[in-house]
PDB file of N, CA and C in Angstrom:
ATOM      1  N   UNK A   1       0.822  -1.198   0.000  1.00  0.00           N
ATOM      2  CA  UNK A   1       0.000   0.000   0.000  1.00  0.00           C
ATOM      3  C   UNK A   1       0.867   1.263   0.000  1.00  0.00           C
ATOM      4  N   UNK A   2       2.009   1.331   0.710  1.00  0.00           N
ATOM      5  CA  UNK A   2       2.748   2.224   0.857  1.00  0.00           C
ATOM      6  C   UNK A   2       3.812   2.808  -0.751  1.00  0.00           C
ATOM      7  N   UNK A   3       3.779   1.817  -1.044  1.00  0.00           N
ATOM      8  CA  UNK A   3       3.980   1.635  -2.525  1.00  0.00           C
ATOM      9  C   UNK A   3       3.355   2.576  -3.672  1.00  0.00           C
ATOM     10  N   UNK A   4       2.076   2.038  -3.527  1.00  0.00           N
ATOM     11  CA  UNK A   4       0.857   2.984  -4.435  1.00  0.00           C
ATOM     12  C   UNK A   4       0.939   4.450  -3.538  1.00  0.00           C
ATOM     13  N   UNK A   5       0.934   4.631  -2.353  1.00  0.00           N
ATOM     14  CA  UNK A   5       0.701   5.908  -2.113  1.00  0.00           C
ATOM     15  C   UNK A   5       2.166   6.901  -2.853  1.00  0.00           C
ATOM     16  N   UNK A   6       3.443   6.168  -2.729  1.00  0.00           N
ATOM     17  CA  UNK A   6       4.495   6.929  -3.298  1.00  0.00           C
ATOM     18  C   UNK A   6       4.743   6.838  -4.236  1.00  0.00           C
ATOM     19  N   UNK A   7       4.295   5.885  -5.045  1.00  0.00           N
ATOM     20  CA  UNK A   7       4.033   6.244  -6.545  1.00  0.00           C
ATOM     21  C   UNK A   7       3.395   7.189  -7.217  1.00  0.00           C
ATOM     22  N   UNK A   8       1.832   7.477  -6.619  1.00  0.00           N
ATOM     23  CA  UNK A   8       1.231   8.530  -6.817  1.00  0.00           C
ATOM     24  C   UNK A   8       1.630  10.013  -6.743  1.00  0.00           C
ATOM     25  N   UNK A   9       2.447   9.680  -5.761  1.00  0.00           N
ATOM     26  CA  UNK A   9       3.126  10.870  -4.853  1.00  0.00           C
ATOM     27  C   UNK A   9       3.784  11.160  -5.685  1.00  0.00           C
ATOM     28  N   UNK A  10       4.736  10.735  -6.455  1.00  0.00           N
ATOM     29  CA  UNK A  10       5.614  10.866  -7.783  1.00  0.00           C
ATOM     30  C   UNK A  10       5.223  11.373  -8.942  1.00  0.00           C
ATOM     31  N   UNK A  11       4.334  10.167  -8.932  1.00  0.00           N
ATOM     32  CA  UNK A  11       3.991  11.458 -10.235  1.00  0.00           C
ATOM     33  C   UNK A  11       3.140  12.419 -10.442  1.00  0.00           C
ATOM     34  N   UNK A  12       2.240  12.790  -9.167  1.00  0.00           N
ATOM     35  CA  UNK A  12       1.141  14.018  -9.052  1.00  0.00           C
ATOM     36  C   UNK A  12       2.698  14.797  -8.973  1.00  0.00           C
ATOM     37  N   UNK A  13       3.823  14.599  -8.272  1.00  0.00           N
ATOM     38  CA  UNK A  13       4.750  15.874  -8.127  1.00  0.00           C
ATOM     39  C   UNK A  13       5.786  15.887  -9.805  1.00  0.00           C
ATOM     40  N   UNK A  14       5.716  15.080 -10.370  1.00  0.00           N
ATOM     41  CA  UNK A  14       6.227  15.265 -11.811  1.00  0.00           C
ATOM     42  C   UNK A  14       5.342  16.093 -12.491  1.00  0.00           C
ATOM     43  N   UNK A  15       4.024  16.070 -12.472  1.00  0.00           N
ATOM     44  CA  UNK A  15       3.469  16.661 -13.367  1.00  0.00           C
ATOM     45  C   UNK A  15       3.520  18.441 -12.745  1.00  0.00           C
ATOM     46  N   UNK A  16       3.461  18.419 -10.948  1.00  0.00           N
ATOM     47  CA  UNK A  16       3.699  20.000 -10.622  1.00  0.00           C
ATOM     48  C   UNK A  16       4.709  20.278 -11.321  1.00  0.00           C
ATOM     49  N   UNK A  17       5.654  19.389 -11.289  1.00  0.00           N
ATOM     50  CA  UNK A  17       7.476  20.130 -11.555  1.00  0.00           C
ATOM     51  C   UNK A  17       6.747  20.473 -13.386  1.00  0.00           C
ATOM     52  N   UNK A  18       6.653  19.613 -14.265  1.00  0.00           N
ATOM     53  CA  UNK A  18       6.689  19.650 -15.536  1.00  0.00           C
ATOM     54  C   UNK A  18       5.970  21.716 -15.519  1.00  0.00           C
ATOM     55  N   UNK A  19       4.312  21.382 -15.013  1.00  0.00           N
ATOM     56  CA  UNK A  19       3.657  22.605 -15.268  1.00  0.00           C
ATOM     57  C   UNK A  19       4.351  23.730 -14.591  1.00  0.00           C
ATOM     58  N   UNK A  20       5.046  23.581 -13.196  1.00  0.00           N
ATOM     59  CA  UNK A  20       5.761  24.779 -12.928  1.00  0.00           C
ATOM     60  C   UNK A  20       6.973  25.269 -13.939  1.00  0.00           C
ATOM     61  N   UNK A  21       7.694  24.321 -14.383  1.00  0.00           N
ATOM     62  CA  UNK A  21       8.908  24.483 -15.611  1.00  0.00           C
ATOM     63  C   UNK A  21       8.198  25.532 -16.900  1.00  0.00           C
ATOM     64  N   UNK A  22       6.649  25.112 -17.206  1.00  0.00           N
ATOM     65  CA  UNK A  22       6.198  25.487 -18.144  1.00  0.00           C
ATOM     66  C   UNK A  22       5.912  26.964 -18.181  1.00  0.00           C
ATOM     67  N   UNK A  23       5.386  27.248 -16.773  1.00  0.00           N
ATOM     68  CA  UNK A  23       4.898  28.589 -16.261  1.00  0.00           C
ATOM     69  C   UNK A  23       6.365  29.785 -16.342  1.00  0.00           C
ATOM     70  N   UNK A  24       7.341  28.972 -15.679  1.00  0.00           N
ATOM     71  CA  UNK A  24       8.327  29.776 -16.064  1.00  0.00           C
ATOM     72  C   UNK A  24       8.843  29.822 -17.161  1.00  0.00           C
ATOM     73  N   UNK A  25       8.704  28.858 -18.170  1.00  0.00           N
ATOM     74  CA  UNK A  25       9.206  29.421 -19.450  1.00  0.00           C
ATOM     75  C   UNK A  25       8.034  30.136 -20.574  1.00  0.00           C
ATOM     76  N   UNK A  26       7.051  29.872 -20.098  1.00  0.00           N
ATOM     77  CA  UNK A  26       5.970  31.031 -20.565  1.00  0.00           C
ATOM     78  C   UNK A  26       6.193  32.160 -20.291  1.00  0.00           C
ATOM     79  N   UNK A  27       6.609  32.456 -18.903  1.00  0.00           N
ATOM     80  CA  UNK A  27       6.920  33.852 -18.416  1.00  0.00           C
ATOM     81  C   UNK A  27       8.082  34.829 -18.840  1.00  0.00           C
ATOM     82  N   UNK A  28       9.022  33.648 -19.249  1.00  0.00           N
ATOM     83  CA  UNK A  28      10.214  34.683 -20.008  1.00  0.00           C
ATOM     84  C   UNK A  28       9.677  34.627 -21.564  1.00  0.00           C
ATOM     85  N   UNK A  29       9.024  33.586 -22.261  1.00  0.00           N
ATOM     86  CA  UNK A  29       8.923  34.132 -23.572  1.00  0.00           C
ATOM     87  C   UNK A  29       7.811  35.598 -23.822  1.00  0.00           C
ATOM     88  N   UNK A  30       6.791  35.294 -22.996  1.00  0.00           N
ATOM     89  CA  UNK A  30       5.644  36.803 -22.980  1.00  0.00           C
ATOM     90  C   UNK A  30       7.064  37.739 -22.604  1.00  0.00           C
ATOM     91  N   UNK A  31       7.833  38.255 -21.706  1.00  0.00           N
ATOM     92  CA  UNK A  31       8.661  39.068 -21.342  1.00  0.00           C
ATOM     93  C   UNK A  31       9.648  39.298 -22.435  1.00  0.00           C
ATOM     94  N   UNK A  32       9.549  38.184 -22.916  1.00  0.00           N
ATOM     95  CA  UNK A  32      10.518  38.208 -24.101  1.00  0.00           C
ATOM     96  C   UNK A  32      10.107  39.304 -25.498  1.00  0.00           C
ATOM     97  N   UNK A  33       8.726  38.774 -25.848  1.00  0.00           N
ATOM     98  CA  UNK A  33       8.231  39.113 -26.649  1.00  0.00           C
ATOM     99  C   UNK A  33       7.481  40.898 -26.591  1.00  0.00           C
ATOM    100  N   UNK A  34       7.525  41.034 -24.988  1.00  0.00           N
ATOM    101  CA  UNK A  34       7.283  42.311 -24.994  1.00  0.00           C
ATOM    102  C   UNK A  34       8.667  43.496 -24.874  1.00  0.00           C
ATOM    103  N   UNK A  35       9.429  43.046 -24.564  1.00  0.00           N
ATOM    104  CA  UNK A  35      10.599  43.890 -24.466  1.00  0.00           C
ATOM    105  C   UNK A  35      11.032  43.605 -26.005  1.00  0.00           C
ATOM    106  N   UNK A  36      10.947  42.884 -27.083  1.00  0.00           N
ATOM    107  CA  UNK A  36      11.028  43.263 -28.713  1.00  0.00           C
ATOM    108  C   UNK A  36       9.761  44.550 -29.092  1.00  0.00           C
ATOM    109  N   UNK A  37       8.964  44.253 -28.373  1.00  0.00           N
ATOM    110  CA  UNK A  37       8.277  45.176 -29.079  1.00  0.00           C
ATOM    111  C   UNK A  37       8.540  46.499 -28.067  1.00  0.00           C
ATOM    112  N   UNK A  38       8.811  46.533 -27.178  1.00  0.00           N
ATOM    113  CA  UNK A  38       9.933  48.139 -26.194  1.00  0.00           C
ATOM    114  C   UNK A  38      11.233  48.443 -27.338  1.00  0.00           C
ATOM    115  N   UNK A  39      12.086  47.470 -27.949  1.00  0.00           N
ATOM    116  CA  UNK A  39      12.653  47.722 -28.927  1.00  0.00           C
ATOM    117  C   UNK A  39      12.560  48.147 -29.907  1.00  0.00           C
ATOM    118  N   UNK A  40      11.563  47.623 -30.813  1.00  0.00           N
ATOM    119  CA  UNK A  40      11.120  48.299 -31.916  1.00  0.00           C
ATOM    120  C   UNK A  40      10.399  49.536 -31.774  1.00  0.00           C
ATOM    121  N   UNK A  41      10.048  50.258 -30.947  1.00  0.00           N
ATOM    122  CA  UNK A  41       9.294  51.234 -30.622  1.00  0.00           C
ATOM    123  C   UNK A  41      10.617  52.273 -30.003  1.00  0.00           C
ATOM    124  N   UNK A  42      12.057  51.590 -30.207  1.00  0.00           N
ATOM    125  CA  UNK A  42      13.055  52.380 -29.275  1.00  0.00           C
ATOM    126  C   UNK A  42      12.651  52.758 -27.803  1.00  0.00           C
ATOM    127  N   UNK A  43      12.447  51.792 -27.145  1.00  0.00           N
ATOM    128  CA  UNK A  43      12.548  52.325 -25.993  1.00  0.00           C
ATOM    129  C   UNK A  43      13.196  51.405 -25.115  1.00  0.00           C
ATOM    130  N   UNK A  44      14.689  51.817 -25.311  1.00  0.00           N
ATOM    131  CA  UNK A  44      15.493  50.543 -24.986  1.00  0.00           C
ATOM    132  C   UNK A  44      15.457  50.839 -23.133  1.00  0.00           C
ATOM    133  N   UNK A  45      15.312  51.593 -22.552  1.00  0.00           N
ATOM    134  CA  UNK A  45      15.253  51.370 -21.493  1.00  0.00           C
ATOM    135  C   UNK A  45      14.557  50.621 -20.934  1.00  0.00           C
ATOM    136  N   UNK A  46      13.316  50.759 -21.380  1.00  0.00           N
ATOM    137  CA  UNK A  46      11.780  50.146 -20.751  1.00  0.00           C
ATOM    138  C   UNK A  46      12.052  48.212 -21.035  1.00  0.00           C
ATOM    139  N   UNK A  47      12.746  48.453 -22.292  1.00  0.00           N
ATOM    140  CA  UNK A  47      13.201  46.824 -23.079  1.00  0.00           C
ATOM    141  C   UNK A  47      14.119  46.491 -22.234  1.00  0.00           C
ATOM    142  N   UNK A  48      15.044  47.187 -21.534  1.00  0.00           N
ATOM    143  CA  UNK A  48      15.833  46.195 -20.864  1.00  0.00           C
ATOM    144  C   UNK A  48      15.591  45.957 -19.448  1.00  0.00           C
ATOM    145  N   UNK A  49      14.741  46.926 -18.592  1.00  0.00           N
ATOM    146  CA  UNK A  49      14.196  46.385 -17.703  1.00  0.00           C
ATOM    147  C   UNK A  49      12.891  45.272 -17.816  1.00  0.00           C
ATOM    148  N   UNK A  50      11.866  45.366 -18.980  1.00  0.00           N
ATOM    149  CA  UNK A  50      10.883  44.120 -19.191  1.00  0.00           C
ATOM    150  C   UNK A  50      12.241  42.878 -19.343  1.00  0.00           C
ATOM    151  N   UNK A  51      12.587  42.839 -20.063  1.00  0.00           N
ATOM    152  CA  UNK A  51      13.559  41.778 -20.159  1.00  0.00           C
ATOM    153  C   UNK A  51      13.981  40.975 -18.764  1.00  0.00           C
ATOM    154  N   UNK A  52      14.561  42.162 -17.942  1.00  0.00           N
ATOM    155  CA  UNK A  52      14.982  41.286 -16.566  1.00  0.00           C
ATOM    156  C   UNK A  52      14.141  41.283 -16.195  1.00  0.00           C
ATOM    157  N   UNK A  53      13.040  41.821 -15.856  1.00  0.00           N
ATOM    158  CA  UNK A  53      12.182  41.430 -14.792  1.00  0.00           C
ATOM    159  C   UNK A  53      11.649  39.861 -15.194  1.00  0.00           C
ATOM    160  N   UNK A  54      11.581  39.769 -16.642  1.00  0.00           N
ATOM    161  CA  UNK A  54      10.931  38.487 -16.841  1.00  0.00           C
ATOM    162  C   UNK A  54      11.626  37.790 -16.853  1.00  0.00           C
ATOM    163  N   UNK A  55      13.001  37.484 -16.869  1.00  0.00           N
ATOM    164  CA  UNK A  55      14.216  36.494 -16.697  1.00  0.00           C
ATOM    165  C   UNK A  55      14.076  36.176 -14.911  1.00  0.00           C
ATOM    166  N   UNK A  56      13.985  37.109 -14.100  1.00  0.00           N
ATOM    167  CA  UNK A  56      14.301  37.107 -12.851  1.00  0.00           C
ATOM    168  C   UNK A  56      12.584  36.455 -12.758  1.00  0.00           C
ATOM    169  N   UNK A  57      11.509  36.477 -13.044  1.00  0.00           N
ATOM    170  CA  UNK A  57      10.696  36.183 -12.413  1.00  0.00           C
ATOM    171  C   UNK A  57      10.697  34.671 -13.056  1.00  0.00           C
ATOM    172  N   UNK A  58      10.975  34.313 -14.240  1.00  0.00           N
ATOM    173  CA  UNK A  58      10.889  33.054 -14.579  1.00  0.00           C
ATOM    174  C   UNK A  58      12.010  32.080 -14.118  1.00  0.00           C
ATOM    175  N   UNK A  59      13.135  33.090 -13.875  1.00  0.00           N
ATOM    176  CA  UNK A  59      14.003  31.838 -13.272  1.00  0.00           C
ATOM    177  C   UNK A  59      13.691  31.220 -11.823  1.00  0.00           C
ATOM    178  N   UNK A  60      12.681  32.537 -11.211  1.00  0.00           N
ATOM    179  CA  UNK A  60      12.158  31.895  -9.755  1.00  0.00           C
ATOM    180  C   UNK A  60      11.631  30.782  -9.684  1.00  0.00           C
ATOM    181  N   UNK A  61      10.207  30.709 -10.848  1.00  0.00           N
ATOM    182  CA  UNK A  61       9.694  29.388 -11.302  1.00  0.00           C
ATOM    183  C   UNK A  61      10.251  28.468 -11.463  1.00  0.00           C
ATOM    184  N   UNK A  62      11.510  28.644 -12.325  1.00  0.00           N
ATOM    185  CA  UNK A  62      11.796  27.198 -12.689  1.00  0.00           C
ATOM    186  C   UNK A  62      13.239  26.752 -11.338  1.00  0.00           C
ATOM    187  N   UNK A  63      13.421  27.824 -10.765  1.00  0.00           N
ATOM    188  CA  UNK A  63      14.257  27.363  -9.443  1.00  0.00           C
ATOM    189  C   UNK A  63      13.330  26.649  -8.412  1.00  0.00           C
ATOM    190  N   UNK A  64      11.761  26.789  -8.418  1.00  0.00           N
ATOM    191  CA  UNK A  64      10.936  26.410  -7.390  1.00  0.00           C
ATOM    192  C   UNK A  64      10.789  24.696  -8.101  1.00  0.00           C
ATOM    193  N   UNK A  65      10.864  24.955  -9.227  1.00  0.00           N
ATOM    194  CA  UNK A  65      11.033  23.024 -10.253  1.00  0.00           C
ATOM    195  C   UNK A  65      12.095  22.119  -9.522  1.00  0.00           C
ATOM    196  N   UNK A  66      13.491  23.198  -9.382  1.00  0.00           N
ATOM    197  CA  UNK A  66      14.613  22.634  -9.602  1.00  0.00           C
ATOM    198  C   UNK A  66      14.319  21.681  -7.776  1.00  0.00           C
ATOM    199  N   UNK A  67      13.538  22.747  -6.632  1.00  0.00           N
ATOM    200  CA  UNK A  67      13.457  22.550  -5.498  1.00  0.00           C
ATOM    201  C   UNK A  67      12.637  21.500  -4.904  1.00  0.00           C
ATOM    202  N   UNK A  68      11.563  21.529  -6.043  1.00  0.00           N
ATOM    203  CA  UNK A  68      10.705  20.058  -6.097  1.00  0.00           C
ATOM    204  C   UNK A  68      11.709  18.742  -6.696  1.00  0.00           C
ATOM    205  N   UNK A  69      12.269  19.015  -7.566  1.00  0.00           N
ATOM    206  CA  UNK A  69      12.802  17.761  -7.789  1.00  0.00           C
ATOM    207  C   UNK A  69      13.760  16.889  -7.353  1.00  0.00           C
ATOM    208  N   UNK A  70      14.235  18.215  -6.243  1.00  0.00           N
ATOM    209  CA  UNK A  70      15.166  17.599  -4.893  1.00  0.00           C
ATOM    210  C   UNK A  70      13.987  16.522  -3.953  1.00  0.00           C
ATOM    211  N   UNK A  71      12.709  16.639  -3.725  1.00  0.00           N
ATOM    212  CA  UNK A  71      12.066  15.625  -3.453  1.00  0.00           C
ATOM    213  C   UNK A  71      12.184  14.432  -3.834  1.00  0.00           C
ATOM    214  N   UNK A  72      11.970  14.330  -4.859  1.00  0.00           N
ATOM    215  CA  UNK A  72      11.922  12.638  -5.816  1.00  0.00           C
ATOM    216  C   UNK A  72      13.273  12.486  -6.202  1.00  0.00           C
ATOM    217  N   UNK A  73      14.307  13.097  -5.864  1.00  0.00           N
ATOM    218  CA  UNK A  73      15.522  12.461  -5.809  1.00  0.00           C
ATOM    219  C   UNK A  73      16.783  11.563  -5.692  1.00  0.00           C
ATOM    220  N   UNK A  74      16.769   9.843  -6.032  1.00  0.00           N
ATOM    221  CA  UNK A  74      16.606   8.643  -5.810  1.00  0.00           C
ATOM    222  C   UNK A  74      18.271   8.436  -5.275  1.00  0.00           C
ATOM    223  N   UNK A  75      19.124   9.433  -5.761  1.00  0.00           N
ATOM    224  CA  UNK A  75      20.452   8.910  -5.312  1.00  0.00           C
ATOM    225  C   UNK A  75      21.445  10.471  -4.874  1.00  0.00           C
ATOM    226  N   UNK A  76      22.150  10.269  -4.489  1.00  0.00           N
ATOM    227  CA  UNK A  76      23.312  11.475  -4.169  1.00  0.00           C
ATOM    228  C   UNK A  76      23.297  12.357  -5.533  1.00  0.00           C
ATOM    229  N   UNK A  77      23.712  11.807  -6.506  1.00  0.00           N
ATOM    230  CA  UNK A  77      24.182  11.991  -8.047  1.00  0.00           C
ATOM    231  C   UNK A  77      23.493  13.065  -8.433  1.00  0.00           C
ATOM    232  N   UNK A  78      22.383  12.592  -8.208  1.00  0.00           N
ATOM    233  CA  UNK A  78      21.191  13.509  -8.945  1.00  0.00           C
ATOM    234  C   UNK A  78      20.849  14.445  -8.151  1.00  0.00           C
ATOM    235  N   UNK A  79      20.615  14.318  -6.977  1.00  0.00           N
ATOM    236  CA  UNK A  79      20.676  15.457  -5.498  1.00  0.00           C
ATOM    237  C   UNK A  79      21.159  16.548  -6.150  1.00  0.00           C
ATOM    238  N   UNK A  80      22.592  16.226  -5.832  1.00  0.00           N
ATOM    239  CA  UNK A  80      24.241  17.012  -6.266  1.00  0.00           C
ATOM    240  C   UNK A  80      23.864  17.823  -7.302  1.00  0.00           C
ATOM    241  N   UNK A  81      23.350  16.941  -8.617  1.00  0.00           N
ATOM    242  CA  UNK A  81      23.135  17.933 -10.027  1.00  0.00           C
ATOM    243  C   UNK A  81      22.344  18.626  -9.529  1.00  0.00           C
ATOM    244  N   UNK A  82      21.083  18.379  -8.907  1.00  0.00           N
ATOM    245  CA  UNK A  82      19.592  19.360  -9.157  1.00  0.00           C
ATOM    246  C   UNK A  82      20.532  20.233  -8.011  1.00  0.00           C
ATOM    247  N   UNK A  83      21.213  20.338  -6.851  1.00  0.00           N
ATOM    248  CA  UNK A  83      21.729  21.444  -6.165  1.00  0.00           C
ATOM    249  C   UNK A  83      22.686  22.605  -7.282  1.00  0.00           C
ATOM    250  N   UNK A  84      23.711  21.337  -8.036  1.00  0.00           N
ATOM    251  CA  UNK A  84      24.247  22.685  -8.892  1.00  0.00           C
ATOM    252  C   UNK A  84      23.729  23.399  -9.480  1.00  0.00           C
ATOM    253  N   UNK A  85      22.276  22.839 -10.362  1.00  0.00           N
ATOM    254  CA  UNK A  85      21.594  23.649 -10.963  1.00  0.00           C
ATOM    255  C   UNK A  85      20.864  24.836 -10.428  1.00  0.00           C
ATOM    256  N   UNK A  86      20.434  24.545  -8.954  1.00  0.00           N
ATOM    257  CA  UNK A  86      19.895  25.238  -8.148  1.00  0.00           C
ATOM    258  C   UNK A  86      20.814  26.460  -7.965  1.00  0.00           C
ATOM    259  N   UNK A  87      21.794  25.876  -7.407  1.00  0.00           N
ATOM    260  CA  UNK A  87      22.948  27.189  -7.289  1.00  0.00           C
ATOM    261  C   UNK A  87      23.623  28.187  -8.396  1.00  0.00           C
ATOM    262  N   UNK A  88      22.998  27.782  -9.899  1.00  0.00           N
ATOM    263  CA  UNK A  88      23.870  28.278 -11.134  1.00  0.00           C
ATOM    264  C   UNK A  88      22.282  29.161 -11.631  1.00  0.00           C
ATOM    265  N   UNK A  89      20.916  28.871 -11.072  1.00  0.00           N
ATOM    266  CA  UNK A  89      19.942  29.820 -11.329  1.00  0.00           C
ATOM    267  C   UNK A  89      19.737  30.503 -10.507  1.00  0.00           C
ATOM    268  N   UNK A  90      19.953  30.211  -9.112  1.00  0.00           N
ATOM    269  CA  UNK A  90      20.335  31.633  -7.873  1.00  0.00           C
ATOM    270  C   UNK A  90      21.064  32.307  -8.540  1.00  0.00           C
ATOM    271  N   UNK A  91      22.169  32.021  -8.264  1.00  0.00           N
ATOM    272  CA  UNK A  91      23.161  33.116  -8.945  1.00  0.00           C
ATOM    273  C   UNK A  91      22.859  33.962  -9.827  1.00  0.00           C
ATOM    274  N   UNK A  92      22.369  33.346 -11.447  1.00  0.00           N
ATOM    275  CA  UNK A  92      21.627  34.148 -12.496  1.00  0.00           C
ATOM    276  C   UNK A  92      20.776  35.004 -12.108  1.00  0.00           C
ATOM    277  N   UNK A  93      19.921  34.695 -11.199  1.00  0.00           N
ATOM    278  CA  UNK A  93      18.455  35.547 -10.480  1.00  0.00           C
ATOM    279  C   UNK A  93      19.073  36.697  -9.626  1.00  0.00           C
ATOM    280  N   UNK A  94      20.058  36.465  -8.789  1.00  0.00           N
ATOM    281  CA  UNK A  94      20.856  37.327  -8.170  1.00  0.00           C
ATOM    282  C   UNK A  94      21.676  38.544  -9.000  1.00  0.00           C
ATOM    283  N   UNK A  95      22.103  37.900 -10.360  1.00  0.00           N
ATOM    284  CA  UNK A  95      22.695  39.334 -11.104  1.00  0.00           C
ATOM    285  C   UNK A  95      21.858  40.073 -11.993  1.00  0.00           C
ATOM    286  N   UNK A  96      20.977  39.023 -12.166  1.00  0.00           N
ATOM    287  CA  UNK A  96      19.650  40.075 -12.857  1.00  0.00           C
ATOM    288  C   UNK A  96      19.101  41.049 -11.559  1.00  0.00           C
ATOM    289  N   UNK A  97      19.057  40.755 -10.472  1.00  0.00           N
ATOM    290  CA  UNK A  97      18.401  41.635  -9.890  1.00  0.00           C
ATOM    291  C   UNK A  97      19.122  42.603  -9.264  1.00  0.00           C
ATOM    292  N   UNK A  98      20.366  42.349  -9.077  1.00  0.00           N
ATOM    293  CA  UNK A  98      21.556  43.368  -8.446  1.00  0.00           C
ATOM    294  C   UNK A  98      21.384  44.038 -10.379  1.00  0.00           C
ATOM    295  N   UNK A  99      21.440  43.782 -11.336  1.00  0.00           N
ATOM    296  CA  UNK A  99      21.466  44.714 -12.609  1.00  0.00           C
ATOM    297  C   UNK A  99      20.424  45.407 -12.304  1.00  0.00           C
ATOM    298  N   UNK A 100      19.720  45.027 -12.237  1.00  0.00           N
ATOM    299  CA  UNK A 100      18.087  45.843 -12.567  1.00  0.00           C
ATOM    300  C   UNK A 100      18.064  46.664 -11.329  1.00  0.00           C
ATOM    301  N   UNK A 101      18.668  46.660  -9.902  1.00  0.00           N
ATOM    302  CA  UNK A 101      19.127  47.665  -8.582  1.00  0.00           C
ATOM    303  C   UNK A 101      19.850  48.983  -9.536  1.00  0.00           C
ATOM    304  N   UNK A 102      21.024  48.020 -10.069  1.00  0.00           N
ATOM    305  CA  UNK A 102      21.991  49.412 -10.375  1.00  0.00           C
ATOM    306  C   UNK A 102      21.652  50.529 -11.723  1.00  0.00           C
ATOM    307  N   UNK A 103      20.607  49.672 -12.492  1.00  0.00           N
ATOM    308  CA  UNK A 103      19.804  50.404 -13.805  1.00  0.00           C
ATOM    309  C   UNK A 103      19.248  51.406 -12.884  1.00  0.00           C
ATOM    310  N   UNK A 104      18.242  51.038 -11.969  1.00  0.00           N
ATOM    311  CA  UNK A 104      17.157  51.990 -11.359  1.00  0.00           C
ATOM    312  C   UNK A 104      17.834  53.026 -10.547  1.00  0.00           C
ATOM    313  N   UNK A 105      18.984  52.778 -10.153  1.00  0.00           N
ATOM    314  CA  UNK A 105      20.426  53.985  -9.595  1.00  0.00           C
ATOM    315  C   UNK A 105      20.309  55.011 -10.284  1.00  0.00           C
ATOM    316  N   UNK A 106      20.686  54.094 -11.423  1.00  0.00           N
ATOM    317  CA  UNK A 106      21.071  54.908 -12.722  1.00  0.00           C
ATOM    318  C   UNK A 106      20.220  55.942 -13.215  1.00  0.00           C
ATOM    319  N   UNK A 107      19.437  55.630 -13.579  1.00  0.00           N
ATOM    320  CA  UNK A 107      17.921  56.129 -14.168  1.00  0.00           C
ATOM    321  C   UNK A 107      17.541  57.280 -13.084  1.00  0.00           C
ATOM    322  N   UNK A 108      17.789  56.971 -11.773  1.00  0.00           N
ATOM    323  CA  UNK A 108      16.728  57.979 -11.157  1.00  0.00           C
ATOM    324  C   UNK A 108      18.240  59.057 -10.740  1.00  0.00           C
ATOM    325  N   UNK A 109      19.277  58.667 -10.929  1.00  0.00           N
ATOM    326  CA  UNK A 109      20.449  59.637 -11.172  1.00  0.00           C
ATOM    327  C   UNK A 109      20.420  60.907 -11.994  1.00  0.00           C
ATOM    328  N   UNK A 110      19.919  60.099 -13.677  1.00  0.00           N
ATOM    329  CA  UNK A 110      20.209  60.979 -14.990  1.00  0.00           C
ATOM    330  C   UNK A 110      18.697  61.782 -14.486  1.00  0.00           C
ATOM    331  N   UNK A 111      17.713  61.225 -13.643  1.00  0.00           N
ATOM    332  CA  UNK A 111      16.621  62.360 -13.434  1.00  0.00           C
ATOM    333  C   UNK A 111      16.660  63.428 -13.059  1.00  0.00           C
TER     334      UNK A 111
END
């Protein structure tokens, strides 16, 4: 019995991880697609803050994937990877948002 319950358990949490992965990469392509059109309209400022914000908000998503899949994690090996990965999209999320600190410096400087 214990069996069927963690099986289930598995894969009701594969399918969160899959749809959370999805949500965040929906979120950077809409971000994506709106900071081209901040570009084409020249307004590269506005384009490069849509840009990070949607990098930084989608990498949250798919770091909250990376944090679920430390659950169903069957050996050290894979632990280890899903931690490096964990630690190599912190990081990313961390310089997008220390960038997007020192843009808004910037910006309310040249004001």
């Amino acid at each position: 019995m214990f069996e069927n319950v963690e099986h289930v358990f598995e894969k009701g949490l594969d399918c969160a991880i899959t749809v959370v992965e999805i949500v965040g990469a929906l979120i950077i392509l809409f971000y994506v697609v709106r900071a081209l059109v901040f570009l084409l309209r020249k307004d590269h400022d506005t384009c490069r803050n849509s840009l990070t914000t949607g990098i930084t908000t989608g990498l949250n998503f798919l770091l909250a994937s990376e944090v679920l899949k430390t659950i169903i994690a069957p050996d050290w090996k894979e632990i280890g990877m899903t931690c490096a990965v964990l630690l190599m999209r912190a990081g990313m999320s961390l310089l997008v948002h220390w960038e997007n600190k020192l843009e808004e410096k910037h910006s309310a400087s040249e004001s």
